[in-house]
N, C-alpha and C. Protein backbone atom coordinates (compact mmCIF):
# COMPACT_ATOMS: atom_id res chain seq x y z
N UNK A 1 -16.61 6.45 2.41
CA UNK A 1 -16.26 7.17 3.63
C UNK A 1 -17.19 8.38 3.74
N UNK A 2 -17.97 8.13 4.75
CA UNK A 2 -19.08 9.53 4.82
C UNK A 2 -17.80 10.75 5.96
N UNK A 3 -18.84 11.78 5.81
CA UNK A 3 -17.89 12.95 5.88
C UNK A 3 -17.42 12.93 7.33
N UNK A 4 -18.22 12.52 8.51
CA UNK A 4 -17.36 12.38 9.63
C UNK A 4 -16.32 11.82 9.71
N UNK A 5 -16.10 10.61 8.88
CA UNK A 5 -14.88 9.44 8.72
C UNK A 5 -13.60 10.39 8.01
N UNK A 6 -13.94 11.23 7.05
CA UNK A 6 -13.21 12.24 6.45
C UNK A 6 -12.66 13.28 7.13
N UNK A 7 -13.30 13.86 7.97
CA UNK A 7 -13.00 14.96 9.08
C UNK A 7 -12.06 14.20 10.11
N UNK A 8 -12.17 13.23 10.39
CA UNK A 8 -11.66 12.36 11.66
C UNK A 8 -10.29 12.10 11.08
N UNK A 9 -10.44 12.04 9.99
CA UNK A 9 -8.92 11.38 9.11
C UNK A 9 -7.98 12.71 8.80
N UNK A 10 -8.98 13.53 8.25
CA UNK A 10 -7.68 15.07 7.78
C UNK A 10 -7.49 15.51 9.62
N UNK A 11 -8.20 14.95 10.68
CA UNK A 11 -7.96 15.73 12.08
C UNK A 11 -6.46 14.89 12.63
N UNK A 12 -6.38 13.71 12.04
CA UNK A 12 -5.63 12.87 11.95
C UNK A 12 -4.44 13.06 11.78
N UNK A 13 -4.09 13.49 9.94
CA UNK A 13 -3.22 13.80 9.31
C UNK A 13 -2.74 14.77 10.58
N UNK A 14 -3.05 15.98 10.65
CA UNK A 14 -2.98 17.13 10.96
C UNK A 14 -2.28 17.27 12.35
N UNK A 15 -2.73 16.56 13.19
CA UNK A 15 -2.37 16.25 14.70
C UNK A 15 -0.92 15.12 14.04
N UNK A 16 -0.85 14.43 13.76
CA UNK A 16 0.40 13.30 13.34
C UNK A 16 1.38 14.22 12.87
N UNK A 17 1.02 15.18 11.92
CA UNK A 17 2.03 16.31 11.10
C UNK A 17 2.73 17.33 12.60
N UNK A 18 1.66 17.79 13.28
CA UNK A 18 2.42 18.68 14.36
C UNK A 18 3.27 17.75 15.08
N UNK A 19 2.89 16.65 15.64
CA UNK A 19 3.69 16.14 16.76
C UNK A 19 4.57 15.55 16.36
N UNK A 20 5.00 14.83 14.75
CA UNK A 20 6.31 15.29 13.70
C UNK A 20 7.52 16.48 14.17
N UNK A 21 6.90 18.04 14.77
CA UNK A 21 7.69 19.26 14.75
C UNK A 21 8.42 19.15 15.71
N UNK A 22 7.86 17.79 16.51
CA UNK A 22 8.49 18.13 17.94
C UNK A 22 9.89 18.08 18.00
N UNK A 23 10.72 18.63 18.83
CA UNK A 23 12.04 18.67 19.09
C UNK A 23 12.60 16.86 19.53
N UNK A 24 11.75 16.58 19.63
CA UNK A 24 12.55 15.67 20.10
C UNK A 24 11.77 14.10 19.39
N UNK A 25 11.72 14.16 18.38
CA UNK A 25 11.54 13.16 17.19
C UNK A 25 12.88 13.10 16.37
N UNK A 26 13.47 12.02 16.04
CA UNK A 26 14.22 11.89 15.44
C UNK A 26 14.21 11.97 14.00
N UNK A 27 14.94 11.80 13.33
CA UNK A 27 15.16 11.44 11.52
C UNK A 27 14.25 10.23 11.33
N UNK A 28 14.21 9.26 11.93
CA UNK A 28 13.55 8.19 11.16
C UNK A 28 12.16 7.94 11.86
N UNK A 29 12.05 8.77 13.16
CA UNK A 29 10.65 8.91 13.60
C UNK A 29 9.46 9.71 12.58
N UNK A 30 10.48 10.93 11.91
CA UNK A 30 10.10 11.41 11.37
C UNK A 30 9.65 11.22 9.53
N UNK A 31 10.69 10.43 9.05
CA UNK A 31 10.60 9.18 8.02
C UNK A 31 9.15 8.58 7.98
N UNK A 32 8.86 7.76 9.43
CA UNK A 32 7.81 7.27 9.72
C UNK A 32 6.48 7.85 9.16
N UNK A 33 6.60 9.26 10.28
CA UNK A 33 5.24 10.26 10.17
C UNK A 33 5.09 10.74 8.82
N UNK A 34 5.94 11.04 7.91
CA UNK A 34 5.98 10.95 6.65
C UNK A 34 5.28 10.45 5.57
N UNK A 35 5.42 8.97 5.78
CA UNK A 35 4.73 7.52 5.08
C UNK A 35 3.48 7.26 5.58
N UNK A 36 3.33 7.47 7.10
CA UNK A 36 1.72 7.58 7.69
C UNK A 36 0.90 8.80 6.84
N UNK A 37 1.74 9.96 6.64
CA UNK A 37 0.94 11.01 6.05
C UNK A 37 0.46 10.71 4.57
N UNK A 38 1.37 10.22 4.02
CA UNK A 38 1.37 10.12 2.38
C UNK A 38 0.30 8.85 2.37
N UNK A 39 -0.05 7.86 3.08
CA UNK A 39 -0.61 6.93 3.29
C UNK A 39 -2.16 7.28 3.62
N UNK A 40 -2.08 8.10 4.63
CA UNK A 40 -3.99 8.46 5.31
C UNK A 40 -4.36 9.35 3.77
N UNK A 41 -3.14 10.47 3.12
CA UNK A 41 -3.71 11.61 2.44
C UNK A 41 -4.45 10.55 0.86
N UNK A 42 -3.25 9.96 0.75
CA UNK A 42 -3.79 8.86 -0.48
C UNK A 42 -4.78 7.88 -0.55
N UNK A 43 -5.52 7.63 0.49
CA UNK A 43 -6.51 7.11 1.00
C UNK A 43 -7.91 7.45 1.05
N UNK A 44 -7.53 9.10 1.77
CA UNK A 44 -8.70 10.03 1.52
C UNK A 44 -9.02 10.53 0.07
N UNK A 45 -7.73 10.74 -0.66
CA UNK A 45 -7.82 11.00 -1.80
C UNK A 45 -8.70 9.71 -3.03
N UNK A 46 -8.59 8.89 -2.30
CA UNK A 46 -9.26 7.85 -3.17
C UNK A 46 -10.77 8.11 -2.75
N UNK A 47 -11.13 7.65 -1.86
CA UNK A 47 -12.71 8.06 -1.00
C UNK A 47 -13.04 8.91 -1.69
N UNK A 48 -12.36 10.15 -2.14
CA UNK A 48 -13.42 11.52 -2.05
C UNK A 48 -13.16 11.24 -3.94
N UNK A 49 -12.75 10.73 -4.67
CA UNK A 49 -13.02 10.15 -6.03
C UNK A 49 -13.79 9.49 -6.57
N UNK A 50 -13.94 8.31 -5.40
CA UNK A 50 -15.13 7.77 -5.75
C UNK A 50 -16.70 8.37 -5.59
N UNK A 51 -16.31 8.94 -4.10
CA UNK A 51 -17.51 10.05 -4.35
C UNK A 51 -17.80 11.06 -5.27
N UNK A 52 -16.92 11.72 -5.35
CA UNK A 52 -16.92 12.39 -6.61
C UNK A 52 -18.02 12.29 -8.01
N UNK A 53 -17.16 11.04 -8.79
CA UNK A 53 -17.37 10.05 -9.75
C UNK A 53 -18.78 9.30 -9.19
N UNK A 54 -19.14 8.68 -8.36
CA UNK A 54 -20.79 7.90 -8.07
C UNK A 54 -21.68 9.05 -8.05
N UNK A 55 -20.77 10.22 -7.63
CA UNK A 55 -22.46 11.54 -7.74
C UNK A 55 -22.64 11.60 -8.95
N UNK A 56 -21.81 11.82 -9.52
CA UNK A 56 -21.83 12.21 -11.40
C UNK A 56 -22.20 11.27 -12.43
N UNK A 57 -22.45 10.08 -12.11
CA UNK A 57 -22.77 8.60 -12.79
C UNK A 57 -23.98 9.03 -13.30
N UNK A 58 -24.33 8.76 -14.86
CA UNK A 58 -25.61 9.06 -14.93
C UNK A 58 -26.19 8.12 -14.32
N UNK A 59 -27.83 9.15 -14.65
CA UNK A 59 -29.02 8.69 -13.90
C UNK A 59 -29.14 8.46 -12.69
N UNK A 60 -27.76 8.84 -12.01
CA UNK A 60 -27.55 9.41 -10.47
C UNK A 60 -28.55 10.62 -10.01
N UNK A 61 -29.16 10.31 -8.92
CA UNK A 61 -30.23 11.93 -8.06
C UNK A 61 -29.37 12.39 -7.28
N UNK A 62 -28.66 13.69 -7.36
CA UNK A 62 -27.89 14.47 -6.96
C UNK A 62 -28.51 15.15 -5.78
């Protein structure tokens, strides 16, 4: 995942999390937005590991 795909995804999270606050989402709408969140964040969290880890591989050009 290059970094626009990353930006697009935490803009994601972020916008899904507010419209969660709204007054007029229910309990299990909100359940929902929940599992979408824990889902995109664990996702990104994988991406940015592997990147991580492939920069640091030896004999990798940083």
């Amino acid at each position: 995942m290059d970094d626009l795909h990353m930006a697009v995804l935490l803009e994601r999270i972020g916008l899904i999390a507010k419209l969660s606050t709204r007054v007029d989402c229910d309990a299990e709408e909100r359940e929902v937005v929940a599992a979408w969140i824990s889902e995109m964040a664990s996702a990104a969290n994988e991406e940015l590991l592997k990147a991580i880890f492939n920069s640091n591989a030896p004999g990798k050009i940083h």
